[in-house]
PDB file of N, CA and C in Angstrom:
ATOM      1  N   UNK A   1     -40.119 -31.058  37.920  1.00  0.00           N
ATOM      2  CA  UNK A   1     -40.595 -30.912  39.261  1.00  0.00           C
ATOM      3  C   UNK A   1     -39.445 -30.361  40.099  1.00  0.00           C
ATOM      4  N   UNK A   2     -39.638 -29.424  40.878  1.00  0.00           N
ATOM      5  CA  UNK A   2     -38.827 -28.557  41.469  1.00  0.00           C
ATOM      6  C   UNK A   2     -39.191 -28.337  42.686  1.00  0.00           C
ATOM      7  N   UNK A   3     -38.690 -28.673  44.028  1.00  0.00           N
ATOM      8  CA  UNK A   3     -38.332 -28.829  45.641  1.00  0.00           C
ATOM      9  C   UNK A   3     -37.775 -27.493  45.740  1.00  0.00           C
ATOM     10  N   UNK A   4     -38.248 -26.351  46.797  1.00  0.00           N
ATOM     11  CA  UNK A   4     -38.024 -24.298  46.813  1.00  0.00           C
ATOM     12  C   UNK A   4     -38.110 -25.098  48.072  1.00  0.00           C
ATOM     13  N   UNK A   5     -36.676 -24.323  48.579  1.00  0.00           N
ATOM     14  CA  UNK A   5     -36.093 -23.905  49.758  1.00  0.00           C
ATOM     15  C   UNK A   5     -35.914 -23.188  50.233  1.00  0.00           C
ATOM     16  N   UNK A   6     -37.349 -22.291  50.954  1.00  0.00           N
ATOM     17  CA  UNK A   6     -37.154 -20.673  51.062  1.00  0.00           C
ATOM     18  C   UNK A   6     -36.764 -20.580  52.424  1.00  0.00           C
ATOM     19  N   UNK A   7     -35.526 -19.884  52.563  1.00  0.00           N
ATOM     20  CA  UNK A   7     -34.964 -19.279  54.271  1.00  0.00           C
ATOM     21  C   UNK A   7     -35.644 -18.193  54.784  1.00  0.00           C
ATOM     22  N   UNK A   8     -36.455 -18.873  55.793  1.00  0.00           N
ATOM     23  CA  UNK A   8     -37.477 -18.319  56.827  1.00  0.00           C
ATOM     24  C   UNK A   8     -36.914 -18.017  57.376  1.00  0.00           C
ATOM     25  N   UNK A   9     -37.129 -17.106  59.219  1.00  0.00           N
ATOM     26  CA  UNK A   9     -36.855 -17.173  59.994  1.00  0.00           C
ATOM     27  C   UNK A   9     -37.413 -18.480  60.575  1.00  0.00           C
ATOM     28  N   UNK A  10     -36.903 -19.725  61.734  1.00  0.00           N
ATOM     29  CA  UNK A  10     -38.059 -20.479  61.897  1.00  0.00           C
ATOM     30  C   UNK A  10     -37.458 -21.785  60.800  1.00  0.00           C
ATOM     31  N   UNK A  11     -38.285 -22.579  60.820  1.00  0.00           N
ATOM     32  CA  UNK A  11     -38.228 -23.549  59.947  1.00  0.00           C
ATOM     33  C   UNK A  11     -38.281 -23.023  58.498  1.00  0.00           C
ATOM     34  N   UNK A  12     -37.539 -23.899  57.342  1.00  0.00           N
ATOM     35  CA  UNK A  12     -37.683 -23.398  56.114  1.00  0.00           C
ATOM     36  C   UNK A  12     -38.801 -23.728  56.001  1.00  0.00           C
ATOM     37  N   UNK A  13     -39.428 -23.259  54.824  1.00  0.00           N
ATOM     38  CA  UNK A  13     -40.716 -23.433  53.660  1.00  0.00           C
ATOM     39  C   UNK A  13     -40.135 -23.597  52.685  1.00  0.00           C
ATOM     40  N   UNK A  14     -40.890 -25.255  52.913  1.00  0.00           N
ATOM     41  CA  UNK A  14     -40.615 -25.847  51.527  1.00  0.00           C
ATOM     42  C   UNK A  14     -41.856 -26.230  50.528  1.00  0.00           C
ATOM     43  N   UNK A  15     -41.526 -26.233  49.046  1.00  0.00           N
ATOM     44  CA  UNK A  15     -43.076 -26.180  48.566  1.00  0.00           C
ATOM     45  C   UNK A  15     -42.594 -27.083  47.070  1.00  0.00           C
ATOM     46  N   UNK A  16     -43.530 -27.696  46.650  1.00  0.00           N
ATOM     47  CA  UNK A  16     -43.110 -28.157  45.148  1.00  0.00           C
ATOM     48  C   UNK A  16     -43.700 -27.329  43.828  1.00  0.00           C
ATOM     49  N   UNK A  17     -42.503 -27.004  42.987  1.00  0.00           N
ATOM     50  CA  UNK A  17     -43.556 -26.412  41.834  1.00  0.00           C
ATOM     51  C   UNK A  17     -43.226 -27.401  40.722  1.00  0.00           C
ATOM     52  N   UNK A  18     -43.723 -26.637  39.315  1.00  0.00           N
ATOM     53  CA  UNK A  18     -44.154 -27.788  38.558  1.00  0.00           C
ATOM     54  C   UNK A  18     -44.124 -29.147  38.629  1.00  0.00           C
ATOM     55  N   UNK A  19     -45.349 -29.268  39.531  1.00  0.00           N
ATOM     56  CA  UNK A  19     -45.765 -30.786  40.364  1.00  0.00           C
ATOM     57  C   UNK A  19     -46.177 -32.043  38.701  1.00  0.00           C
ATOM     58  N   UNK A  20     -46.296 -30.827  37.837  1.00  0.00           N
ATOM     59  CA  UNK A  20     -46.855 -32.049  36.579  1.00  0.00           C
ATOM     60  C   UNK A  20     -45.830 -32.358  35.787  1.00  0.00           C
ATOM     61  N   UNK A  21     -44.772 -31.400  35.924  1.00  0.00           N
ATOM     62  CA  UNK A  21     -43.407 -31.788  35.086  1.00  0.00           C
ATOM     63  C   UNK A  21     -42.578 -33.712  35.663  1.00  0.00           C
ATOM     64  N   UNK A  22     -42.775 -34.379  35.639  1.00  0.00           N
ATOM     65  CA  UNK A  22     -42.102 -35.238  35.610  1.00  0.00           C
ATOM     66  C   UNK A  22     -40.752 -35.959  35.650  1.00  0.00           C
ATOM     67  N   UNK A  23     -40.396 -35.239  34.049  1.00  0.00           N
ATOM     68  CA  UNK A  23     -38.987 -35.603  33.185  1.00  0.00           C
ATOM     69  C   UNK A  23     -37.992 -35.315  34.451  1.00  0.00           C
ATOM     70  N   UNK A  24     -37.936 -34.680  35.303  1.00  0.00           N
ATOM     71  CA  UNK A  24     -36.961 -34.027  36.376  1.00  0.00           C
ATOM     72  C   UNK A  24     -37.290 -33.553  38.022  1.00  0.00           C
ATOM     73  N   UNK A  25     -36.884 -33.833  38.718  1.00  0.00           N
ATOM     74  CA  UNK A  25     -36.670 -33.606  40.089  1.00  0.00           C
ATOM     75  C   UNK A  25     -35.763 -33.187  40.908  1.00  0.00           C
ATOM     76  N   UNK A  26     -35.462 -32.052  41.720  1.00  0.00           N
ATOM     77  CA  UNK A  26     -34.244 -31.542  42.146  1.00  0.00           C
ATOM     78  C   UNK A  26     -34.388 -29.992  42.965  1.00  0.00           C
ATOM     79  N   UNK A  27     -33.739 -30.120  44.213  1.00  0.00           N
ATOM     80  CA  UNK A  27     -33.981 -29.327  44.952  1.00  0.00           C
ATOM     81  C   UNK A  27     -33.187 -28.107  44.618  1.00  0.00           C
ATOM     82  N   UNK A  28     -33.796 -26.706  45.128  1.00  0.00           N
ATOM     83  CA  UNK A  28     -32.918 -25.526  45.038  1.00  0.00           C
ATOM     84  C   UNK A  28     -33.607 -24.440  45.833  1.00  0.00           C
ATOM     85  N   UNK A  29     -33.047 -23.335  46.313  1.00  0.00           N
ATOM     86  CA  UNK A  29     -33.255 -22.587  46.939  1.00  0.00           C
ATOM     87  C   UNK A  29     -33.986 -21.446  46.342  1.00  0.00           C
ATOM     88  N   UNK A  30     -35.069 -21.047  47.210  1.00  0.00           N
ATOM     89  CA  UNK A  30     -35.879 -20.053  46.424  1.00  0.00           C
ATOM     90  C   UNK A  30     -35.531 -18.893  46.078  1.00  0.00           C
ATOM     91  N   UNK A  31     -34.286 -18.326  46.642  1.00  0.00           N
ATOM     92  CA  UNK A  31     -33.406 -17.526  46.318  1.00  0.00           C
ATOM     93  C   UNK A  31     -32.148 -17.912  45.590  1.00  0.00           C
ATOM     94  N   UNK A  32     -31.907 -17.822  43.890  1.00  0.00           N
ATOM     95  CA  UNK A  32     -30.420 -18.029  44.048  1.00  0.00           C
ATOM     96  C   UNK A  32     -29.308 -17.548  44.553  1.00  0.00           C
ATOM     97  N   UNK A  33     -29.278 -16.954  45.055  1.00  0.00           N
ATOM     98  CA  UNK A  33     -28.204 -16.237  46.232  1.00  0.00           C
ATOM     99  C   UNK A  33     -27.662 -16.657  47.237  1.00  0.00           C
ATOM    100  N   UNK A  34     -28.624 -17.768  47.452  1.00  0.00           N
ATOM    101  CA  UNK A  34     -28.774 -17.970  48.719  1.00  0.00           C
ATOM    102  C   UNK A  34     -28.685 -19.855  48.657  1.00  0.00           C
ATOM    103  N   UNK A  35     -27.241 -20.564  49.590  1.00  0.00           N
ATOM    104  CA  UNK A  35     -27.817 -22.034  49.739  1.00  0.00           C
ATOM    105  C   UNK A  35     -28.718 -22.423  50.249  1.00  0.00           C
ATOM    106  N   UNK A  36     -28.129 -23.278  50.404  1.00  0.00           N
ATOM    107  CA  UNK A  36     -29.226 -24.683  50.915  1.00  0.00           C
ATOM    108  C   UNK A  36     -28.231 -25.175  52.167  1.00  0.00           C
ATOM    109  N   UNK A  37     -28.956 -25.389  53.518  1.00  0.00           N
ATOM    110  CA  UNK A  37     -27.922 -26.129  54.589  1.00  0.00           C
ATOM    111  C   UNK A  37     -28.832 -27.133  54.709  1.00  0.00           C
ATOM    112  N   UNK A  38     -27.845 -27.853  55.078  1.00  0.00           N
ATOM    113  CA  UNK A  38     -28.764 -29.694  56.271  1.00  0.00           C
ATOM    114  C   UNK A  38     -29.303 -29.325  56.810  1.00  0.00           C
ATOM    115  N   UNK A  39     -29.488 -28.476  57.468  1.00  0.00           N
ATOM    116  CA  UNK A  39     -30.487 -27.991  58.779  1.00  0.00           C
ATOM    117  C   UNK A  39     -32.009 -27.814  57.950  1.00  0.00           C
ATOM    118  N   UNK A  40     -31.897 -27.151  56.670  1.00  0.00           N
ATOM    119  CA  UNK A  40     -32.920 -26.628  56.117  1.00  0.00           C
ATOM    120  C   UNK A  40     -33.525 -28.033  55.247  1.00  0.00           C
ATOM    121  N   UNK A  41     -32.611 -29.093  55.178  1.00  0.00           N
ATOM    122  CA  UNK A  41     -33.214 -30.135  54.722  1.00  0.00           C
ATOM    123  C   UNK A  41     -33.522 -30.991  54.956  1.00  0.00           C
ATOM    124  N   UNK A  42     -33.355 -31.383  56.658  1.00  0.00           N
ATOM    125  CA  UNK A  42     -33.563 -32.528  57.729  1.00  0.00           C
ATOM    126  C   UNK A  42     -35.228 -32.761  57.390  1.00  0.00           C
ATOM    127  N   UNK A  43     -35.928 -31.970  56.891  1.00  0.00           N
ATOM    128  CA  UNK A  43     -37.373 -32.199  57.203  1.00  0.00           C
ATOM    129  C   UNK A  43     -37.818 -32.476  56.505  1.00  0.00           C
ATOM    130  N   UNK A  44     -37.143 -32.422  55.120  1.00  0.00           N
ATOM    131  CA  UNK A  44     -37.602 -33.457  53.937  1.00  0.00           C
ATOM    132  C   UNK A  44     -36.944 -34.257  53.327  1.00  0.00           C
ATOM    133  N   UNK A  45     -35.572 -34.852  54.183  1.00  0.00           N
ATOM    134  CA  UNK A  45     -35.336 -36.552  53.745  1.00  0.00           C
ATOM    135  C   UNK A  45     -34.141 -36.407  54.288  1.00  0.00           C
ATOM    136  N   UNK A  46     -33.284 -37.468  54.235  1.00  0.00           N
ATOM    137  CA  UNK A  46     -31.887 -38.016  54.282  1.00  0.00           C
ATOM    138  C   UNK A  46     -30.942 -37.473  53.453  1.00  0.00           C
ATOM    139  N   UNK A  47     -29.978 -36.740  54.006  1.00  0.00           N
ATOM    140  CA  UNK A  47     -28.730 -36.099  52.951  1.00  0.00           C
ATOM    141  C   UNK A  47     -27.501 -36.996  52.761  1.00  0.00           C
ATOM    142  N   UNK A  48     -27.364 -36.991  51.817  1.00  0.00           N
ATOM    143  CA  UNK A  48     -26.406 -37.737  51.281  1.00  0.00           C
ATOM    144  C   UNK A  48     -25.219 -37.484  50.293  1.00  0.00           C
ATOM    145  N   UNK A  49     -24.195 -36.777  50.846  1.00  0.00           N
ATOM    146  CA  UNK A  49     -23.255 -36.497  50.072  1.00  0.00           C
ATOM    147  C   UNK A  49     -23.126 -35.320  50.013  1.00  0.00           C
ATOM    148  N   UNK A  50     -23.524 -34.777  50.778  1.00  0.00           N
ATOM    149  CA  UNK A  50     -23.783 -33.046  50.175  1.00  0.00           C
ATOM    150  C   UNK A  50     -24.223 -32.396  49.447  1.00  0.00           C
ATOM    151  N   UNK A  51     -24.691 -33.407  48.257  1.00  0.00           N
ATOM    152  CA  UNK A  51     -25.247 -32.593  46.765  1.00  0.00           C
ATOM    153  C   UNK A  51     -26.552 -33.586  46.473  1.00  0.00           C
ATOM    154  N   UNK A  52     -26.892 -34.560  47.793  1.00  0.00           N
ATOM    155  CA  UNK A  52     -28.237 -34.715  47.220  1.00  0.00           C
ATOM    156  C   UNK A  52     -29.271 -35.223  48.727  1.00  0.00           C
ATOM    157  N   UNK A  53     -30.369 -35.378  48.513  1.00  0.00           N
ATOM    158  CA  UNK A  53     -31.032 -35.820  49.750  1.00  0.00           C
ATOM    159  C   UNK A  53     -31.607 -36.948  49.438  1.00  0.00           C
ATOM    160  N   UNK A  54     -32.049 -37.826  50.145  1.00  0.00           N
ATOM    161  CA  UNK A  54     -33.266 -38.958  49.768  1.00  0.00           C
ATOM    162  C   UNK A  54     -34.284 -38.964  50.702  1.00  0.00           C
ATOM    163  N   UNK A  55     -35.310 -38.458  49.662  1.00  0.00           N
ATOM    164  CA  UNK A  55     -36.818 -38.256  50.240  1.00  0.00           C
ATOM    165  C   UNK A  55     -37.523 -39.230  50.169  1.00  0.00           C
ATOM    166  N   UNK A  56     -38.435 -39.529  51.120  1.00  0.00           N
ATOM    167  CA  UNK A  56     -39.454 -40.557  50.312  1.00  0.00           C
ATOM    168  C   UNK A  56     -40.739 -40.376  50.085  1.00  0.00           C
ATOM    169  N   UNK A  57     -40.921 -40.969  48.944  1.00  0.00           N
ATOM    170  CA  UNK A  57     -42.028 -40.414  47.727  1.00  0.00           C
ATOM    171  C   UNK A  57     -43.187 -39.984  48.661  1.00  0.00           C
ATOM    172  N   UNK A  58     -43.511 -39.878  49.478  1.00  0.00           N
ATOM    173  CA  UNK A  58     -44.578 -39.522  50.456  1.00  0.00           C
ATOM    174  C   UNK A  58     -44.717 -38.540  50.897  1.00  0.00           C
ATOM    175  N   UNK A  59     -43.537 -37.753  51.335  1.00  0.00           N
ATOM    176  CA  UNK A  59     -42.703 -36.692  51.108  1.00  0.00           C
ATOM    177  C   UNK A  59     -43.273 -35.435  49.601  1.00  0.00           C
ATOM    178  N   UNK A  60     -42.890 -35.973  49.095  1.00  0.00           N
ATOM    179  CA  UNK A  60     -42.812 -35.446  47.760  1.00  0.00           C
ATOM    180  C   UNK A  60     -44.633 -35.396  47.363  1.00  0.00           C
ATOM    181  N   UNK A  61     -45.454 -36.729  47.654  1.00  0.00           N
ATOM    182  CA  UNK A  61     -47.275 -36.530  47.631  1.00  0.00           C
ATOM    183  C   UNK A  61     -47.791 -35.571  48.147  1.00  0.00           C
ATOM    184  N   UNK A  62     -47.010 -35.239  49.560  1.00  0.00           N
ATOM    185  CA  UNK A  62     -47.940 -34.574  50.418  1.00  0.00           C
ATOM    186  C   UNK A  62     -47.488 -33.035  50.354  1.00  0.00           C
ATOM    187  N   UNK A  63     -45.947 -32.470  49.485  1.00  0.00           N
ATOM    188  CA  UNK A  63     -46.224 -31.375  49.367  1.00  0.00           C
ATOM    189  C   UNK A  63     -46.871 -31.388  47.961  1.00  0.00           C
ATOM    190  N   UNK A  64     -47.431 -32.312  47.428  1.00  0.00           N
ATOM    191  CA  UNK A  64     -48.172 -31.775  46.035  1.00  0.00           C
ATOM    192  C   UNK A  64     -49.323 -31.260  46.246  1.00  0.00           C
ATOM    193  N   UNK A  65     -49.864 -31.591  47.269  1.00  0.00           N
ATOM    194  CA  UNK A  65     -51.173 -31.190  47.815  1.00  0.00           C
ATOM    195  C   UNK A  65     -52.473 -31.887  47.243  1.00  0.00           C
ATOM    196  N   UNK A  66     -53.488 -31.424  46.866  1.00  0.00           N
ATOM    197  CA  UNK A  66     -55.152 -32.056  46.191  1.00  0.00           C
ATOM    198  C   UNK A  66     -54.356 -32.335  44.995  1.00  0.00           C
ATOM    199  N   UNK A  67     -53.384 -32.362  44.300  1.00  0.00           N
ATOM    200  CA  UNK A  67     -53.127 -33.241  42.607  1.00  0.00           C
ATOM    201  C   UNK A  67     -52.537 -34.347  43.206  1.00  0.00           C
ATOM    202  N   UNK A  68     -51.688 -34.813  44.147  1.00  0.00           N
ATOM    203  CA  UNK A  68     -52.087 -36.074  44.470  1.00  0.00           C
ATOM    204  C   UNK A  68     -52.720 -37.223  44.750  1.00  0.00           C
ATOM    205  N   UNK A  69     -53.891 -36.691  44.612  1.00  0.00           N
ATOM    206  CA  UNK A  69     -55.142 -37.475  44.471  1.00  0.00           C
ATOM    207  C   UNK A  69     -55.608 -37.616  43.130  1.00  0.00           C
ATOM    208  N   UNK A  70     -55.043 -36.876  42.253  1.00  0.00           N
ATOM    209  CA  UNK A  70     -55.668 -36.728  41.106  1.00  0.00           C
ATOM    210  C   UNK A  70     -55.009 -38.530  40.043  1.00  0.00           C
ATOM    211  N   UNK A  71     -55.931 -39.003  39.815  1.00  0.00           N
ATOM    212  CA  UNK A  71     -55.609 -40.159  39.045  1.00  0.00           C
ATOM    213  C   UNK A  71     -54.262 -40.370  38.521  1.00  0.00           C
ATOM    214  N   UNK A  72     -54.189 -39.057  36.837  1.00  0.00           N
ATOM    215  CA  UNK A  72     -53.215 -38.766  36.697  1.00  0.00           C
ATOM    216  C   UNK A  72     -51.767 -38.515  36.528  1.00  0.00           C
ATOM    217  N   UNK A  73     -51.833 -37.528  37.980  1.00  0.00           N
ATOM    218  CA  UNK A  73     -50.844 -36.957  38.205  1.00  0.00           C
ATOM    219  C   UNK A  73     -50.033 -38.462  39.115  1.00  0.00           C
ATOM    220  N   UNK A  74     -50.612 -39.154  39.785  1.00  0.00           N
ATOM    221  CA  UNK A  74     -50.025 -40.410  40.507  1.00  0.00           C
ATOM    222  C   UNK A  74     -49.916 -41.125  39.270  1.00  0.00           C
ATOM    223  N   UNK A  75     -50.633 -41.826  38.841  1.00  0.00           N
ATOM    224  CA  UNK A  75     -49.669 -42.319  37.520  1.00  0.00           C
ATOM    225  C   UNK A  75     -48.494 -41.812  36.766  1.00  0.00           C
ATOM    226  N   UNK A  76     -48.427 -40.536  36.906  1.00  0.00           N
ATOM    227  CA  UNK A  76     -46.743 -40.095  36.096  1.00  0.00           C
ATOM    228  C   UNK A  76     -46.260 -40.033  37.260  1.00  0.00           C
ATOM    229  N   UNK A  77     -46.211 -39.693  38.768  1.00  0.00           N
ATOM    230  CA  UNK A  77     -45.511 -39.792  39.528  1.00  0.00           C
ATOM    231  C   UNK A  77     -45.004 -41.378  39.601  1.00  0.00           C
ATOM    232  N   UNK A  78     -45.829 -42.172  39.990  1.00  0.00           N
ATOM    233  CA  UNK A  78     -45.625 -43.589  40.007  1.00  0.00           C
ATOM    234  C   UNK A  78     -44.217 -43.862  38.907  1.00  0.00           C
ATOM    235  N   UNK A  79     -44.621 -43.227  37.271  1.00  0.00           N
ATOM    236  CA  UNK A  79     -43.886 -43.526  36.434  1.00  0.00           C
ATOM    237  C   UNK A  79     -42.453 -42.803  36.753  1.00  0.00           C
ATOM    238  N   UNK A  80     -42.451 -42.215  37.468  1.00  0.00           N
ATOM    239  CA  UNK A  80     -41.301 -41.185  37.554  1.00  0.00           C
ATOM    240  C   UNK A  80     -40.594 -42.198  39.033  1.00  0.00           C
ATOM    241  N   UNK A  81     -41.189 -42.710  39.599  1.00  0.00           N
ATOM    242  CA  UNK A  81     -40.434 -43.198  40.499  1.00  0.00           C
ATOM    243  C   UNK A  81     -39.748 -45.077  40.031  1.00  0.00           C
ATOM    244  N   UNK A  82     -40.531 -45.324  39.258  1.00  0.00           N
ATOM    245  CA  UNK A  82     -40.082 -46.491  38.333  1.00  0.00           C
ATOM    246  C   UNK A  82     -38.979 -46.169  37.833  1.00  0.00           C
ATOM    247  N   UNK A  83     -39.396 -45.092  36.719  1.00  0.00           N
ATOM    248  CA  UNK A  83     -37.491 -44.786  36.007  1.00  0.00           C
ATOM    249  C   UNK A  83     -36.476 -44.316  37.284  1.00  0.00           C
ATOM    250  N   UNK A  84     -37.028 -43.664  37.790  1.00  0.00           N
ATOM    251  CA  UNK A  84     -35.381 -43.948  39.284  1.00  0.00           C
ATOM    252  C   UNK A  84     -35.103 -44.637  39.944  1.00  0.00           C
ATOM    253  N   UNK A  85     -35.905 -45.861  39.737  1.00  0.00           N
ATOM    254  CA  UNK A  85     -35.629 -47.745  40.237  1.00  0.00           C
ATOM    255  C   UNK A  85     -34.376 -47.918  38.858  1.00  0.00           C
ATOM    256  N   UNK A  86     -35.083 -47.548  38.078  1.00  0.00           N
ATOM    257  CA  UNK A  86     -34.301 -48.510  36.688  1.00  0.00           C
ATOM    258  C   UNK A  86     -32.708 -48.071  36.894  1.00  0.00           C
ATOM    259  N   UNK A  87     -33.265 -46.616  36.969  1.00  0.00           N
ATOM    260  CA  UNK A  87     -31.652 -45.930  36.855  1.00  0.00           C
ATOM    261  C   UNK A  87     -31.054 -45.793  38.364  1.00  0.00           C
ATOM    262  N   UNK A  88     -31.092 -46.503  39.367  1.00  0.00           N
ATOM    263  CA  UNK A  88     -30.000 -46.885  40.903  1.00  0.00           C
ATOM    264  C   UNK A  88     -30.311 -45.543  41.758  1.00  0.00           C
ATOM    265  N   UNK A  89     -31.345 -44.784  41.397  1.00  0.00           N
ATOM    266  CA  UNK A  89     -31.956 -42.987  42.223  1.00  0.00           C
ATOM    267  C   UNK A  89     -32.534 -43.633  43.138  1.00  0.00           C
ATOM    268  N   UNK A  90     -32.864 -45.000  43.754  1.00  0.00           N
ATOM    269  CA  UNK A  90     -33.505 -45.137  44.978  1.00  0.00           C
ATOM    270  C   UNK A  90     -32.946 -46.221  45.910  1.00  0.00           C
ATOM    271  N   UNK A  91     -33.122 -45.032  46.925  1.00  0.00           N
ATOM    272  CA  UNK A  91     -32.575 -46.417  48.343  1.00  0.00           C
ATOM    273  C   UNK A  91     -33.110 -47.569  48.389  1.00  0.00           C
ATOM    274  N   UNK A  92     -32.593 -48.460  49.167  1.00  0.00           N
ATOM    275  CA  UNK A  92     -33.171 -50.044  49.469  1.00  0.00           C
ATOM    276  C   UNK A  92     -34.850 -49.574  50.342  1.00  0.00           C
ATOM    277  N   UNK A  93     -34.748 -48.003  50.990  1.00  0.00           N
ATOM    278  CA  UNK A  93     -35.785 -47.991  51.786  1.00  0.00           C
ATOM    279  C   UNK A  93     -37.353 -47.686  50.989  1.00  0.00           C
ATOM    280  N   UNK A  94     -36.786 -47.552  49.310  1.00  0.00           N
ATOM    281  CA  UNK A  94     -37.742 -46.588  48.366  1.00  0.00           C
ATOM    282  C   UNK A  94     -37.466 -45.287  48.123  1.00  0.00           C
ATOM    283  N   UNK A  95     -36.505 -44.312  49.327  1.00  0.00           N
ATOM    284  CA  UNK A  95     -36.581 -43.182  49.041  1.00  0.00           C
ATOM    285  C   UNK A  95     -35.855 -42.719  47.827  1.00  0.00           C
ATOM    286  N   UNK A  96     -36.332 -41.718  46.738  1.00  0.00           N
ATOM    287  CA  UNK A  96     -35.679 -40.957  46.020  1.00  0.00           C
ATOM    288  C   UNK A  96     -34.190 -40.596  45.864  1.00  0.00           C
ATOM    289  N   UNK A  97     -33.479 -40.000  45.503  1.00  0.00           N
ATOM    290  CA  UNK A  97     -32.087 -39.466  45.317  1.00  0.00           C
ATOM    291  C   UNK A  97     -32.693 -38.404  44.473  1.00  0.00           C
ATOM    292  N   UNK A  98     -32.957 -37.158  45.455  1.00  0.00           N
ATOM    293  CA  UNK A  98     -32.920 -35.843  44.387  1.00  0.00           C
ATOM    294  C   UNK A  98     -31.426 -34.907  44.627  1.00  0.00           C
ATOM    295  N   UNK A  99     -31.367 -34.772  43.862  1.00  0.00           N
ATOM    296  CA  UNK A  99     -30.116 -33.919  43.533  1.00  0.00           C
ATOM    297  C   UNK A  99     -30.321 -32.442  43.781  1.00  0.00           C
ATOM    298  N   UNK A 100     -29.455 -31.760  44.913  1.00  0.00           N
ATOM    299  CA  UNK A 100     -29.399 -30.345  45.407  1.00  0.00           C
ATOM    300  C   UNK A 100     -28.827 -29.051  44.191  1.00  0.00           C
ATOM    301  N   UNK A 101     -29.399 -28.296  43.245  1.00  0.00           N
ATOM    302  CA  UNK A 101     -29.046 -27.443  42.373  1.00  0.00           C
ATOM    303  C   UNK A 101     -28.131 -26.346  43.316  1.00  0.00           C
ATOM    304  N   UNK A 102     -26.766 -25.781  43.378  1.00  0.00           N
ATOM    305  CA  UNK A 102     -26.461 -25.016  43.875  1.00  0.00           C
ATOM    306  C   UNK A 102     -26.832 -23.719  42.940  1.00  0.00           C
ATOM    307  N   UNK A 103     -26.544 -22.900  43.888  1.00  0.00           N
ATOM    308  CA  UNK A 103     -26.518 -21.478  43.109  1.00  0.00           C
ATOM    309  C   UNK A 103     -25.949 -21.160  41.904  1.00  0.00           C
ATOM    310  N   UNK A 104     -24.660 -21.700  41.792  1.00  0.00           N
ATOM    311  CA  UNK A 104     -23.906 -21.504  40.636  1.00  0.00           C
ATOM    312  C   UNK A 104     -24.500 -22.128  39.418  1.00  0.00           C
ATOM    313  N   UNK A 105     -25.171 -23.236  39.782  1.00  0.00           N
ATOM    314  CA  UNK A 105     -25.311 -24.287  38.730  1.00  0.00           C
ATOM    315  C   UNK A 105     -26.638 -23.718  37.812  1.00  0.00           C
TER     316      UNK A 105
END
């Protein structure tokens, strides 16, 4: 699952793709050329450290769009937010810890 950070004029557009992939989560810019600023990420969670944000999972439902409703796809999400309980990826508030892909990387 992959968080596109496309530089608009205006607010970014942000969108999720492979919403069914699971195994992984992590933001990057829809251009590799091009970063990622705080400014462009204030609107989908809490930055933290520079190299990651914390979203909360609600966040992350509502850009999935109509497959969030889908039975499913919330059950592996659900499961996907369990294993980042297990492994210390979530704030005391619930939110996520996704990790910012730079360009280079």
């Amino acid at each position: 699952m992959r968080i596109v950070v496309d530089r608009t004029p205006g607010a970014p557009q942000i969108r999720l793709e492979e919403a069914g992939e699971f195994g992984s989560l992590h933001i990057e810019p829809a251009d590799p050329e091009q970063g990622i600023s705080a400014e462009q990420l204030s609107s989908l969670g809490r930055l933290s450290g520079g190299r990651n944000v914390f979203v909360d999972p609600n966040t992350i439902r509502a850009l999935a769009g109509a497959r969030a409703s889908d039975d499913s796809w919330s059950a592996g999400f659900e499961a996907m937010i369990e294993y980042a309980e297990r492994r210390g990826w979530l704030s005391p508030a619930g939110e996520i810890r996704v990790h910012i892909i730079a360009a280079s990387e």
